[in-house]
PDB file of N, CA and C in Angstrom:
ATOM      1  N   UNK A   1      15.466  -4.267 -13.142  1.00  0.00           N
ATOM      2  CA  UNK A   1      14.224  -3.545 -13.358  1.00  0.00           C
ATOM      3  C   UNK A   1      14.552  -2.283 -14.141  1.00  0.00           C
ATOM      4  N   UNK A   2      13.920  -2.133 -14.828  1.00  0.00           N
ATOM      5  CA  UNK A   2      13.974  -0.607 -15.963  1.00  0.00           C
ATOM      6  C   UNK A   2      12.956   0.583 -15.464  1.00  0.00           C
ATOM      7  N   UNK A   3      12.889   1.158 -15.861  1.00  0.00           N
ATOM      8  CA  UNK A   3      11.951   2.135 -15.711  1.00  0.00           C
ATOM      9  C   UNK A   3      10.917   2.759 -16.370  1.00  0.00           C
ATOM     10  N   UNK A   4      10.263   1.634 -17.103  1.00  0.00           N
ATOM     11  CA  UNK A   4       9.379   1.690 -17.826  1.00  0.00           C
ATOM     12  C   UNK A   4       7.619   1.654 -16.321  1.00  0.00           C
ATOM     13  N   UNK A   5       7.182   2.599 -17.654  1.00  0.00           N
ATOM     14  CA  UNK A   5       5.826   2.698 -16.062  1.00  0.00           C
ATOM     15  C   UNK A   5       6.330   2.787 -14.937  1.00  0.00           C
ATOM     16  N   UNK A   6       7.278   3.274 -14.344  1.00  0.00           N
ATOM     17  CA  UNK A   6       7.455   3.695 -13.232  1.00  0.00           C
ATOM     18  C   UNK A   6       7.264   2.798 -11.956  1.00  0.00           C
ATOM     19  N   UNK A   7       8.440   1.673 -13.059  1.00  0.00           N
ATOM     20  CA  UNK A   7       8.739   0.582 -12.265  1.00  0.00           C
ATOM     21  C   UNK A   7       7.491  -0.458 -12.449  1.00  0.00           C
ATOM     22  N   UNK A   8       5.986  -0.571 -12.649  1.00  0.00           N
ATOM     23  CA  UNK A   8       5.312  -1.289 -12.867  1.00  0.00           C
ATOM     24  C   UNK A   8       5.241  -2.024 -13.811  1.00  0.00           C
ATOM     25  N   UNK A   9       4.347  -3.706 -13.205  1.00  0.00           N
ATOM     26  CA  UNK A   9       4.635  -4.701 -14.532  1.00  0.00           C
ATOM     27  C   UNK A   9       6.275  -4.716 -14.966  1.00  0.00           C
ATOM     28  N   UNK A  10       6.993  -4.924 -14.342  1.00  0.00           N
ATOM     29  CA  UNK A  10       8.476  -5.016 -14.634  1.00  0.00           C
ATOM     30  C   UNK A  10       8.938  -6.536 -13.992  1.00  0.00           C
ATOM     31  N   UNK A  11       9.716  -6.960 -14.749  1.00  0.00           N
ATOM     32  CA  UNK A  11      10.033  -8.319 -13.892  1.00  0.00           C
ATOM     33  C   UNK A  11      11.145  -7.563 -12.360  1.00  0.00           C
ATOM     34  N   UNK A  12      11.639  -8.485 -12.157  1.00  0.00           N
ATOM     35  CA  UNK A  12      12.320  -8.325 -11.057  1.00  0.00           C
ATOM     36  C   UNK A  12      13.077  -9.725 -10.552  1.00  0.00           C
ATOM     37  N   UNK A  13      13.881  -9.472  -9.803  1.00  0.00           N
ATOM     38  CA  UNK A  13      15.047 -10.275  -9.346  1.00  0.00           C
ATOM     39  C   UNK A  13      15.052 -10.640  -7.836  1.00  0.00           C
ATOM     40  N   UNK A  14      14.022 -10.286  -6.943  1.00  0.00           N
ATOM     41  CA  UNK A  14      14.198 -10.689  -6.353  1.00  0.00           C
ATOM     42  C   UNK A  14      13.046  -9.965  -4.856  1.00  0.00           C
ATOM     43  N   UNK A  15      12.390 -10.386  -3.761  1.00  0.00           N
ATOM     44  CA  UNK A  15      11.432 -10.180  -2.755  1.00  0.00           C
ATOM     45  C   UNK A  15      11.785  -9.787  -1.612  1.00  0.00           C
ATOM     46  N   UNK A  16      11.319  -9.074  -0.799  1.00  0.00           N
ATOM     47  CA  UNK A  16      11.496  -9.269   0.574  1.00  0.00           C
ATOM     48  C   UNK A  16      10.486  -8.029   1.182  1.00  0.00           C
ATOM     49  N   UNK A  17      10.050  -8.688   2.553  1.00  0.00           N
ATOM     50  CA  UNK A  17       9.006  -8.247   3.188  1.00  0.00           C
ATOM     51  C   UNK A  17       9.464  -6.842   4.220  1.00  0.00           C
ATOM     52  N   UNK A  18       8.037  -6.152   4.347  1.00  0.00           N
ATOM     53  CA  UNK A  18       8.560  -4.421   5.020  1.00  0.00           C
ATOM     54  C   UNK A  18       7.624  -4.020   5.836  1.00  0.00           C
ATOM     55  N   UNK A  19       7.668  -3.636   6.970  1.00  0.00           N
ATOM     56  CA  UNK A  19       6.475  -2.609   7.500  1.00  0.00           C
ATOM     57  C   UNK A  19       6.037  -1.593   7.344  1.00  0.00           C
ATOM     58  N   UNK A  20       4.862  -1.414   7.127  1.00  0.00           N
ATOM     59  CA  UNK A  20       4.263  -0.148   6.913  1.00  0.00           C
ATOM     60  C   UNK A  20       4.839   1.140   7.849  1.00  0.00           C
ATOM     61  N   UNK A  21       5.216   0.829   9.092  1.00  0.00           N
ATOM     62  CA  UNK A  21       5.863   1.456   9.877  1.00  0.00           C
ATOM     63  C   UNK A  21       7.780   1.768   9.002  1.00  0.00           C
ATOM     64  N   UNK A  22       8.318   0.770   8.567  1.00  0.00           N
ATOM     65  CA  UNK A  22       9.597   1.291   7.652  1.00  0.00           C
ATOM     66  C   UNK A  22       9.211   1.795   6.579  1.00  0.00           C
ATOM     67  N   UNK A  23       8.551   1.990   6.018  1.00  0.00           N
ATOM     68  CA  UNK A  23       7.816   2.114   4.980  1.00  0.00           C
ATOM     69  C   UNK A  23       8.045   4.114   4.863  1.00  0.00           C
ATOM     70  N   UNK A  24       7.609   4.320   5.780  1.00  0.00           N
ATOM     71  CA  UNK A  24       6.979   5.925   6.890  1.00  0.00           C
ATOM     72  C   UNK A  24       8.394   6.135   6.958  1.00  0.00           C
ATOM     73  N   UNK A  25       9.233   5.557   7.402  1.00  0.00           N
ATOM     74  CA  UNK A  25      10.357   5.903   8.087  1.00  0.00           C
ATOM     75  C   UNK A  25      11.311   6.703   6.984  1.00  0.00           C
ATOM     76  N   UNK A  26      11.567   5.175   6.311  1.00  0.00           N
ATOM     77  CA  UNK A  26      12.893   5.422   5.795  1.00  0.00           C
ATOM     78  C   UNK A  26      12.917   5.503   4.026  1.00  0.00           C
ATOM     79  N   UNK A  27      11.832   5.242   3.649  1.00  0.00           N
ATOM     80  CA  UNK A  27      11.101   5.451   1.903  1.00  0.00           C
ATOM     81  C   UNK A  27       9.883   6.703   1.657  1.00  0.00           C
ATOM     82  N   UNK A  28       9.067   6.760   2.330  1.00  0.00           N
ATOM     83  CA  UNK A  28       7.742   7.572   1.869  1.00  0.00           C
ATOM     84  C   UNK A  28       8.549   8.933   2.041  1.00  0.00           C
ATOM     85  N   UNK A  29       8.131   9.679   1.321  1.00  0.00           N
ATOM     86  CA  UNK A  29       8.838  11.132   1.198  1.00  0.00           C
ATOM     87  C   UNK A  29       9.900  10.796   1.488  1.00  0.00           C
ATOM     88  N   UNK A  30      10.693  10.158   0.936  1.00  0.00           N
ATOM     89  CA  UNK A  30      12.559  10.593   0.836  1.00  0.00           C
ATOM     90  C   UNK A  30      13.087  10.744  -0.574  1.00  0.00           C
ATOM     91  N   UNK A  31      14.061  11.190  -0.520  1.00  0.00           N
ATOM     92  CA  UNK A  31      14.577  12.129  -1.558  1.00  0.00           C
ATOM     93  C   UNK A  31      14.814  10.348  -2.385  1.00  0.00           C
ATOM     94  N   UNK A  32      14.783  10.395  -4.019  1.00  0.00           N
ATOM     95  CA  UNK A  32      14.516   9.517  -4.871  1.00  0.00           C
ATOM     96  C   UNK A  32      13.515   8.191  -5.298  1.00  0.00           C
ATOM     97  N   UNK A  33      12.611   8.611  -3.867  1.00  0.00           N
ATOM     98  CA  UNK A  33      11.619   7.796  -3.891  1.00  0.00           C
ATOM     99  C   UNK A  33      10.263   8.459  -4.424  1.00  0.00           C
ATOM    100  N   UNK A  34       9.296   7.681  -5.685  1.00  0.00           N
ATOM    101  CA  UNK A  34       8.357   8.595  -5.571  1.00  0.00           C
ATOM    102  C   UNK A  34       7.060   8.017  -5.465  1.00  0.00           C
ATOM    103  N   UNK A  35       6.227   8.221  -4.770  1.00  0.00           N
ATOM    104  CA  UNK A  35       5.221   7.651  -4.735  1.00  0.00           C
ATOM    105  C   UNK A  35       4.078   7.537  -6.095  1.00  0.00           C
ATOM    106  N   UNK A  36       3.509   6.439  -6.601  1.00  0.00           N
ATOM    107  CA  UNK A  36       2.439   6.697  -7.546  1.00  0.00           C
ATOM    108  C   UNK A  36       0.962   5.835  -6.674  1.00  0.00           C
ATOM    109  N   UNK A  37       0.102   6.336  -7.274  1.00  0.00           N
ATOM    110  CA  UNK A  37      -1.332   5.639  -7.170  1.00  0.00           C
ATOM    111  C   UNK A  37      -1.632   4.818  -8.170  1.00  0.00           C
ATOM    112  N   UNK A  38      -2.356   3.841  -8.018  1.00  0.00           N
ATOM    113  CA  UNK A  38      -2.959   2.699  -9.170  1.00  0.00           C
ATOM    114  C   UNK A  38      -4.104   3.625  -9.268  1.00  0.00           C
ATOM    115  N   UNK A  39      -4.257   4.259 -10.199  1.00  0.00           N
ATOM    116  CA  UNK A  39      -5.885   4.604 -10.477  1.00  0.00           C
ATOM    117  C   UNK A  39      -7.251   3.152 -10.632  1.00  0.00           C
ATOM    118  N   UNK A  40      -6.891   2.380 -10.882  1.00  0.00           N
ATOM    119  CA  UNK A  40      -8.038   0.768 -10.802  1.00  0.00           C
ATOM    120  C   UNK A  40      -7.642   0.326  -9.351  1.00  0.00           C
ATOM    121  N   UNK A  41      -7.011   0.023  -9.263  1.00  0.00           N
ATOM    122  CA  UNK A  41      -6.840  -0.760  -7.877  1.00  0.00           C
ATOM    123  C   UNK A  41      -6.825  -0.044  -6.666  1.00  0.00           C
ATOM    124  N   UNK A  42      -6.259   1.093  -7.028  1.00  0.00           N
ATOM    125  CA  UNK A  42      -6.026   1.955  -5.829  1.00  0.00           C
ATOM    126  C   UNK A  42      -5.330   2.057  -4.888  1.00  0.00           C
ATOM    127  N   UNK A  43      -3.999   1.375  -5.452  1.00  0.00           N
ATOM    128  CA  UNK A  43      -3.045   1.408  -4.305  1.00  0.00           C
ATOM    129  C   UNK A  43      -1.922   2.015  -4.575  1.00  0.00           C
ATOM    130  N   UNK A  44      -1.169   2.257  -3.637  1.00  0.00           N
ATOM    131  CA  UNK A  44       0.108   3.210  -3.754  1.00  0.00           C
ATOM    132  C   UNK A  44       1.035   1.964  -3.993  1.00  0.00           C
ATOM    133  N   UNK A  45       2.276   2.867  -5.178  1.00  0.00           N
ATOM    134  CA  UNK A  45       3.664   1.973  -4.910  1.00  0.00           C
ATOM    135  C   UNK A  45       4.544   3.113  -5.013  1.00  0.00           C
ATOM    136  N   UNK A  46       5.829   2.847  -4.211  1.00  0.00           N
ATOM    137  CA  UNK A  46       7.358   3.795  -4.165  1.00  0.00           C
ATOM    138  C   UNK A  46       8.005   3.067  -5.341  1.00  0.00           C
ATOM    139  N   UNK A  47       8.818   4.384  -5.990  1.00  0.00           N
ATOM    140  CA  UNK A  47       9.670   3.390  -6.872  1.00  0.00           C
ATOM    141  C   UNK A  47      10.801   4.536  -7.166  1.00  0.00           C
ATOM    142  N   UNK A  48      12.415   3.991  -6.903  1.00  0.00           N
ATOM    143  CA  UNK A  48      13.416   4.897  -6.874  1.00  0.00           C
ATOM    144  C   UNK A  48      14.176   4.807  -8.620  1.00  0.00           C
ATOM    145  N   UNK A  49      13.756   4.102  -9.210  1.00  0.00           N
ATOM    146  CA  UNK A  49      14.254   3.890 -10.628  1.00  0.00           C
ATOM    147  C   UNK A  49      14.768   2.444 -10.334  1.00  0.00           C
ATOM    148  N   UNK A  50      15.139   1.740  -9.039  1.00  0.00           N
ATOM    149  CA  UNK A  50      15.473   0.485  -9.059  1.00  0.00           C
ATOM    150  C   UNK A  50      15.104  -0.241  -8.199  1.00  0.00           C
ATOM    151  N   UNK A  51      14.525   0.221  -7.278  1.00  0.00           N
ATOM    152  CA  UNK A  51      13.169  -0.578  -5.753  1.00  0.00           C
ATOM    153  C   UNK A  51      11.889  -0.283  -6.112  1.00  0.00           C
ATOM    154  N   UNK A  52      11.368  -1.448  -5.860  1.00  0.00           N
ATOM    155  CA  UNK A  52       9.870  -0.754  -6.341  1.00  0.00           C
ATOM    156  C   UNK A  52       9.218  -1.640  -4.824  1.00  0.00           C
ATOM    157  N   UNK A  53       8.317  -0.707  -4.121  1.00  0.00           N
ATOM    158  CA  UNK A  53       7.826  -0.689  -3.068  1.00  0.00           C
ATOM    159  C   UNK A  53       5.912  -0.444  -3.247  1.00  0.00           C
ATOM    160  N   UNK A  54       5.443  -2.086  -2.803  1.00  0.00           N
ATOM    161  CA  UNK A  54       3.946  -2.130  -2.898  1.00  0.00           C
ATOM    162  C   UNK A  54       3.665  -2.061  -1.562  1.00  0.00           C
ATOM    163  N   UNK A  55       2.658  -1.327  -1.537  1.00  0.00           N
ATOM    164  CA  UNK A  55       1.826  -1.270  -0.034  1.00  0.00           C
ATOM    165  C   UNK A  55       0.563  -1.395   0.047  1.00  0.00           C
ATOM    166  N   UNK A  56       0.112  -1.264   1.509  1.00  0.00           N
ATOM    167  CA  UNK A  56      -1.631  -0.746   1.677  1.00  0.00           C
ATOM    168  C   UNK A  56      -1.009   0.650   2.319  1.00  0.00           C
ATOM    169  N   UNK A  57      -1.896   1.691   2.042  1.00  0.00           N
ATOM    170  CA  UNK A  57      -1.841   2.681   2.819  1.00  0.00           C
ATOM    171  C   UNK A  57      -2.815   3.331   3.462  1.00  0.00           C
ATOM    172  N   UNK A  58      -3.197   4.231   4.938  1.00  0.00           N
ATOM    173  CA  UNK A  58      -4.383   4.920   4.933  1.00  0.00           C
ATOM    174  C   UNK A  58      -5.652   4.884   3.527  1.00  0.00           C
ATOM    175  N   UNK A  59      -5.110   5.365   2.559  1.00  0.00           N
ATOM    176  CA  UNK A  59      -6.083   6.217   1.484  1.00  0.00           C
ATOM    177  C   UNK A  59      -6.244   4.912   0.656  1.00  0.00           C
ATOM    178  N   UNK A  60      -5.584   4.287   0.267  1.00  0.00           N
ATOM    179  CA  UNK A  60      -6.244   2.946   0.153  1.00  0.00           C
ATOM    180  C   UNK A  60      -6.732   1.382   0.919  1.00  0.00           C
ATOM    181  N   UNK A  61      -6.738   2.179   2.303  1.00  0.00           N
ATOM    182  CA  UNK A  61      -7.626   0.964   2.839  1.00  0.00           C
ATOM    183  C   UNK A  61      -8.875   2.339   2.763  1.00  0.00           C
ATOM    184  N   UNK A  62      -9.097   3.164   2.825  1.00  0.00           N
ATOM    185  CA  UNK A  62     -10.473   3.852   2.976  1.00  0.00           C
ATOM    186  C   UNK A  62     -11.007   3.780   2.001  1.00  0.00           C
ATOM    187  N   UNK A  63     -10.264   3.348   0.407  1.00  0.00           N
ATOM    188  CA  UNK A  63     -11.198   2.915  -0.798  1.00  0.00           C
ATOM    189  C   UNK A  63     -11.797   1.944  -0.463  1.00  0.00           C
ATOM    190  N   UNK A  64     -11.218   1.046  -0.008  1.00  0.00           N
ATOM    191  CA  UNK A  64     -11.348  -0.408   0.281  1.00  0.00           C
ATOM    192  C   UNK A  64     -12.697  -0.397   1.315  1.00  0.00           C
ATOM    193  N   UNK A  65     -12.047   0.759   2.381  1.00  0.00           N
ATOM    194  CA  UNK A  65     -13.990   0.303   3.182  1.00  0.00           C
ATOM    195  C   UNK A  65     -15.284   0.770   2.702  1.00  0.00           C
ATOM    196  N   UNK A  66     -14.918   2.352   1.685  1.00  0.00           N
ATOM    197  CA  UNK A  66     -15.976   2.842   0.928  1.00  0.00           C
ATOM    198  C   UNK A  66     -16.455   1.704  -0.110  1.00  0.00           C
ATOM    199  N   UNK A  67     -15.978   0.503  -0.674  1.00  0.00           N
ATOM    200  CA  UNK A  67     -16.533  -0.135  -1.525  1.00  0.00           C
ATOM    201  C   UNK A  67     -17.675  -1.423  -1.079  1.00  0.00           C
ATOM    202  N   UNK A  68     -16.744  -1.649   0.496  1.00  0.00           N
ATOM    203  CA  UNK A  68     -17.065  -2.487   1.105  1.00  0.00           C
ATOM    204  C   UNK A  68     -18.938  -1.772   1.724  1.00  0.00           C
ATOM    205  N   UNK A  69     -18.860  -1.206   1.824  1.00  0.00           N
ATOM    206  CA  UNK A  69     -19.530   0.213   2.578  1.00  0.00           C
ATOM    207  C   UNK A  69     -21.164   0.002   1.380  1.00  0.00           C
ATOM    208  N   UNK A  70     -20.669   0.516  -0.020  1.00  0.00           N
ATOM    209  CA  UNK A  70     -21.301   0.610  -1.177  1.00  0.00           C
ATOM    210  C   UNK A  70     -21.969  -0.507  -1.276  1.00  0.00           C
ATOM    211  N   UNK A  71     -21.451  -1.826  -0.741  1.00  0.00           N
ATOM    212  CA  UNK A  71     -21.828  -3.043  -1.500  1.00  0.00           C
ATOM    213  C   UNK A  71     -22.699  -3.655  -0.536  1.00  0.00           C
ATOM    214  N   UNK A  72     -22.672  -3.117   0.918  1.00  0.00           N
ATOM    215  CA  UNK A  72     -23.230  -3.602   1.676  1.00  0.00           C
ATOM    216  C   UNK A  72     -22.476  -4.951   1.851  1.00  0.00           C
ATOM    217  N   UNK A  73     -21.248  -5.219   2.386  1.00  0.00           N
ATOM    218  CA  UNK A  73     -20.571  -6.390   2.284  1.00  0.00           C
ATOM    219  C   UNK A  73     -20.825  -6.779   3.766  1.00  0.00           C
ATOM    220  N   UNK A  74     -20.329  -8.025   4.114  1.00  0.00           N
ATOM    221  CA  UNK A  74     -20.704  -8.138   5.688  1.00  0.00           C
ATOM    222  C   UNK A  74     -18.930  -7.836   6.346  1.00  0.00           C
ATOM    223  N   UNK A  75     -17.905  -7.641   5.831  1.00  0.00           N
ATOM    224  CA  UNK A  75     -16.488  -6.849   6.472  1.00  0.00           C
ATOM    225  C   UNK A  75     -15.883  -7.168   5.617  1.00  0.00           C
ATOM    226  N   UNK A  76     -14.214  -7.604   5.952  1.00  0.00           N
ATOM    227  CA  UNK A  76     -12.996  -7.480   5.171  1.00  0.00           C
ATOM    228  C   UNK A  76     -12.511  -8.384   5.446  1.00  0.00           C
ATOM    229  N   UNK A  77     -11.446  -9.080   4.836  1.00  0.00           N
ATOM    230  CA  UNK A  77     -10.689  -9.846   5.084  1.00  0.00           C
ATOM    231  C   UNK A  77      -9.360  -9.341   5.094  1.00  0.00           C
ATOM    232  N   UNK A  78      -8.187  -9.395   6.443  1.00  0.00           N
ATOM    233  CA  UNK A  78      -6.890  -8.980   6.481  1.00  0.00           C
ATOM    234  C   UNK A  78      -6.225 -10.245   5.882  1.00  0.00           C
ATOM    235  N   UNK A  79      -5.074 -10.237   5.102  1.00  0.00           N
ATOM    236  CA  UNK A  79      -4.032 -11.306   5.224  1.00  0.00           C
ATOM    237  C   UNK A  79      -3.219 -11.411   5.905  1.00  0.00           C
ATOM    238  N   UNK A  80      -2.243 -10.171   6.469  1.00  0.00           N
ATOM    239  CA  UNK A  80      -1.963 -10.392   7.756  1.00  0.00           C
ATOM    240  C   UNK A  80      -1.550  -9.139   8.654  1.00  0.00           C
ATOM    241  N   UNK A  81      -1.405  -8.905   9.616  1.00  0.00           N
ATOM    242  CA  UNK A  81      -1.258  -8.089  10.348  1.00  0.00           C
ATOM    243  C   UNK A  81       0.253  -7.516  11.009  1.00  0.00           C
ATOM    244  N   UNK A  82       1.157  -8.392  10.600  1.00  0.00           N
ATOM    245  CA  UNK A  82       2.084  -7.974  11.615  1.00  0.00           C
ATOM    246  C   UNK A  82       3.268  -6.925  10.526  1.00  0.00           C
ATOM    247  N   UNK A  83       2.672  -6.750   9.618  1.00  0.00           N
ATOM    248  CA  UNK A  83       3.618  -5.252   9.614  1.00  0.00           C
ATOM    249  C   UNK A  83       2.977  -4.489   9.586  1.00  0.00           C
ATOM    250  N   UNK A  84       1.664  -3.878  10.276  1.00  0.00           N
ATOM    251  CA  UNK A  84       0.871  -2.873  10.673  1.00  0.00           C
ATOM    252  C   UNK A  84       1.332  -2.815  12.473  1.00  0.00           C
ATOM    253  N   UNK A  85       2.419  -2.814  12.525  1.00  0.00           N
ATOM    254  CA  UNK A  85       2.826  -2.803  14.006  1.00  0.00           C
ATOM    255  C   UNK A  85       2.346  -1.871  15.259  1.00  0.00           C
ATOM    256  N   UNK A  86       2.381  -0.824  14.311  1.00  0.00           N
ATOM    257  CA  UNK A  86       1.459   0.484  15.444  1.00  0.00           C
ATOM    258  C   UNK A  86       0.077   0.686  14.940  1.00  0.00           C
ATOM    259  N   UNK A  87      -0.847  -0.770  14.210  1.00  0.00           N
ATOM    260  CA  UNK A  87      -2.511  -0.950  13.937  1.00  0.00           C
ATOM    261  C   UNK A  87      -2.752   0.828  13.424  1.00  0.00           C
ATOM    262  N   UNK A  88      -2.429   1.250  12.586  1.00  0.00           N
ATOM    263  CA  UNK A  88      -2.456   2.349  11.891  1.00  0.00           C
ATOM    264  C   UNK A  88      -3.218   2.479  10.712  1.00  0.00           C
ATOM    265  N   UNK A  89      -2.647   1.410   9.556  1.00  0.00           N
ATOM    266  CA  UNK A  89      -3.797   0.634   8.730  1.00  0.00           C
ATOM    267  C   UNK A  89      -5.069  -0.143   9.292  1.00  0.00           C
ATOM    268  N   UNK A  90      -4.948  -0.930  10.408  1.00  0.00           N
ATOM    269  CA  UNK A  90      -5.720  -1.396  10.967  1.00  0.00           C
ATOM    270  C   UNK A  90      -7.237  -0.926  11.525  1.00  0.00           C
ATOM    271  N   UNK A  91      -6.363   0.307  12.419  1.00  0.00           N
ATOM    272  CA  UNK A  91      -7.719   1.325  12.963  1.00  0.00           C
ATOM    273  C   UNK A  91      -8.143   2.166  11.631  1.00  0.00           C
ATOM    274  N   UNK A  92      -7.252   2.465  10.356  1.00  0.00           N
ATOM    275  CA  UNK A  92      -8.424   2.828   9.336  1.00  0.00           C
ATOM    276  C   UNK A  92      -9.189   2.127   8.772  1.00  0.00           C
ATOM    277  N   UNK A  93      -8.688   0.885   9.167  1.00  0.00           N
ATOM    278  CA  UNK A  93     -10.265  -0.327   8.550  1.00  0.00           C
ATOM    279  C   UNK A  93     -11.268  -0.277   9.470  1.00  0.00           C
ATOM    280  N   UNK A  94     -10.934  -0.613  10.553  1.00  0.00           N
ATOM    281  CA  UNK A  94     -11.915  -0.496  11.995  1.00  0.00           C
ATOM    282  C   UNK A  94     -12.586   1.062  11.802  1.00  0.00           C
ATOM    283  N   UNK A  95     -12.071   2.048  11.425  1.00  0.00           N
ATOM    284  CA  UNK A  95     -13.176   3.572  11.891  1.00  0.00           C
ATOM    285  C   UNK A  95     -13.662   3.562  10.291  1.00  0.00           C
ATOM    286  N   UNK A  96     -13.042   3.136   9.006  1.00  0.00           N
ATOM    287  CA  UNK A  96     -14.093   3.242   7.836  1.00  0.00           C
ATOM    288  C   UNK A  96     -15.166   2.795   7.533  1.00  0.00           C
ATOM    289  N   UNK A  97     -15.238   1.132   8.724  1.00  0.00           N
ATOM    290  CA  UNK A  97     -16.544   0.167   8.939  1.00  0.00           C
ATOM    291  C   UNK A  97     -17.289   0.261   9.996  1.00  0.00           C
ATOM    292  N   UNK A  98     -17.566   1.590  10.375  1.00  0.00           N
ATOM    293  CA  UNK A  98     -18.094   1.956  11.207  1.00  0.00           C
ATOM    294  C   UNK A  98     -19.752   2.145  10.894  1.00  0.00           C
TER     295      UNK A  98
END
Protein backbone atom coordinates (compact mmCIF):
# COMPACT_ATOMS: atom_id res chain seq x y z
CA UNK A 1 0.00 0.00 0.00
CA UNK A 2 1.41 3.58 -0.81
CA UNK A 3 0.27 6.53 0.48
CA UNK A 4 -1.53 8.05 -1.91
CA UNK A 5 -5.02 9.56 -0.39
CA UNK A 6 -4.14 8.58 2.76
CA UNK A 7 -4.15 5.11 2.22
CA UNK A 8 -7.60 5.18 0.30
CA UNK A 9 -8.67 3.33 -2.91
CA UNK A 10 -5.24 1.59 -2.62
CA UNK A 11 -4.99 -2.04 -3.40
CA UNK A 12 -3.79 -4.12 -0.66
CA UNK A 13 -2.40 -7.50 0.22
CA UNK A 14 -4.21 -8.73 2.46
CA UNK A 15 -7.70 -8.70 5.42
CA UNK A 16 -8.41 -9.34 8.73
CA UNK A 17 -11.20 -8.59 11.13
CA UNK A 18 -11.09 -6.02 14.54
CA UNK A 19 -13.24 -4.73 17.28
CA UNK A 20 -14.37 -1.59 17.69
CA UNK A 21 -13.38 -2.12 21.24
CA UNK A 22 -9.35 -2.82 19.77
CA UNK A 23 -9.90 -0.35 17.64
CA UNK A 24 -10.18 2.33 21.05
CA UNK A 25 -7.49 0.48 22.53
CA UNK A 26 -4.61 0.03 20.68
CA UNK A 27 -5.02 2.36 17.11
CA UNK A 28 -7.46 5.44 17.67
CA UNK A 29 -5.25 8.21 19.01
CA UNK A 30 -1.92 6.44 18.95
CA UNK A 31 1.09 7.89 17.93
CA UNK A 32 1.33 7.13 13.79
CA UNK A 33 -2.09 6.46 13.38
CA UNK A 34 -4.31 9.10 11.88
CA UNK A 35 -7.68 9.22 11.70
CA UNK A 36 -9.61 10.69 8.43
CA UNK A 37 -13.44 11.16 7.70
CA UNK A 38 -15.13 10.21 4.31
CA UNK A 39 -16.84 13.47 3.72
CA UNK A 40 -19.78 11.31 1.25
CA UNK A 41 -20.03 8.38 3.16
CA UNK A 42 -19.16 9.44 6.38
CA UNK A 43 -17.08 7.19 7.82
CA UNK A 44 -13.88 7.19 9.63
CA UNK A 45 -10.65 5.25 8.52
CA UNK A 46 -7.01 4.97 10.57
CA UNK A 47 -4.18 4.84 8.37
CA UNK A 48 -0.36 4.59 9.63
CA UNK A 49 1.28 4.97 6.03
CA UNK A 50 0.94 1.05 5.86
CA UNK A 51 -2.48 -0.27 7.85
CA UNK A 52 -5.34 1.14 6.80
CA UNK A 53 -8.19 0.65 9.35
CA UNK A 54 -12.17 0.94 8.25
CA UNK A 55 -14.74 1.31 10.83
CA UNK A 56 -18.26 2.40 12.08
CA UNK A 57 -17.84 4.83 14.73
CA UNK A 58 -20.17 6.81 17.30
CA UNK A 59 -20.28 9.96 14.75
CA UNK A 60 -20.93 7.89 11.97
CA UNK A 61 -23.58 5.70 13.10
CA UNK A 62 -25.39 9.15 14.25
CA UNK A 63 -25.14 10.22 10.45
CA UNK A 64 -26.55 7.10 9.71
CA UNK A 65 -29.65 7.54 12.18
CA UNK A 66 -30.04 11.34 11.23
CA UNK A 67 -30.62 10.12 7.58
CA UNK A 68 -32.59 7.32 8.59
CA UNK A 69 -34.52 9.91 10.85
CA UNK A 70 -34.85 12.48 7.58
CA UNK A 71 -36.26 9.82 5.42
CA UNK A 72 -38.68 8.61 7.67
CA UNK A 73 -37.24 5.02 7.18
CA UNK A 74 -38.91 2.24 9.22
CA UNK A 75 -34.96 1.31 11.11
CA UNK A 76 -31.57 -0.06 10.17
CA UNK A 77 -30.11 -2.88 9.24
CA UNK A 78 -26.85 -4.25 11.39
CA UNK A 79 -24.53 -6.78 9.56
CA UNK A 80 -23.18 -7.88 12.47
CA UNK A 81 -22.69 -7.34 15.93
CA UNK A 82 -20.01 -9.09 17.54
CA UNK A 83 -17.23 -6.64 17.38
CA UNK A 84 -19.38 -4.03 19.09
CA UNK A 85 -18.62 -6.11 22.25
CA UNK A 86 -19.38 -3.46 24.92
CA UNK A 87 -22.92 -2.45 22.37
CA UNK A 88 -21.30 1.08 22.26
CA UNK A 89 -22.03 1.50 18.51
CA UNK A 90 -25.04 -0.33 19.16
CA UNK A 91 -26.70 1.88 21.94
CA UNK A 92 -25.79 4.88 19.48
CA UNK A 93 -28.11 3.34 16.99
CA UNK A 94 -30.73 2.44 19.63
CA UNK A 95 -30.69 6.33 21.38
CA UNK A 96 -30.36 8.08 17.61
CA UNK A 97 -33.79 6.08 16.70
CA UNK A 98 -35.40 7.23 19.31
Amino acid sequence: MNNSNNGLYQTYGGANSISYKDIKANYLNKTGYTRYFHSQSMVPWLFNGTIFISYEDPQSIAYKTDYIKSKKLGGAMVWELGQDSNGELLDTLYNGLK
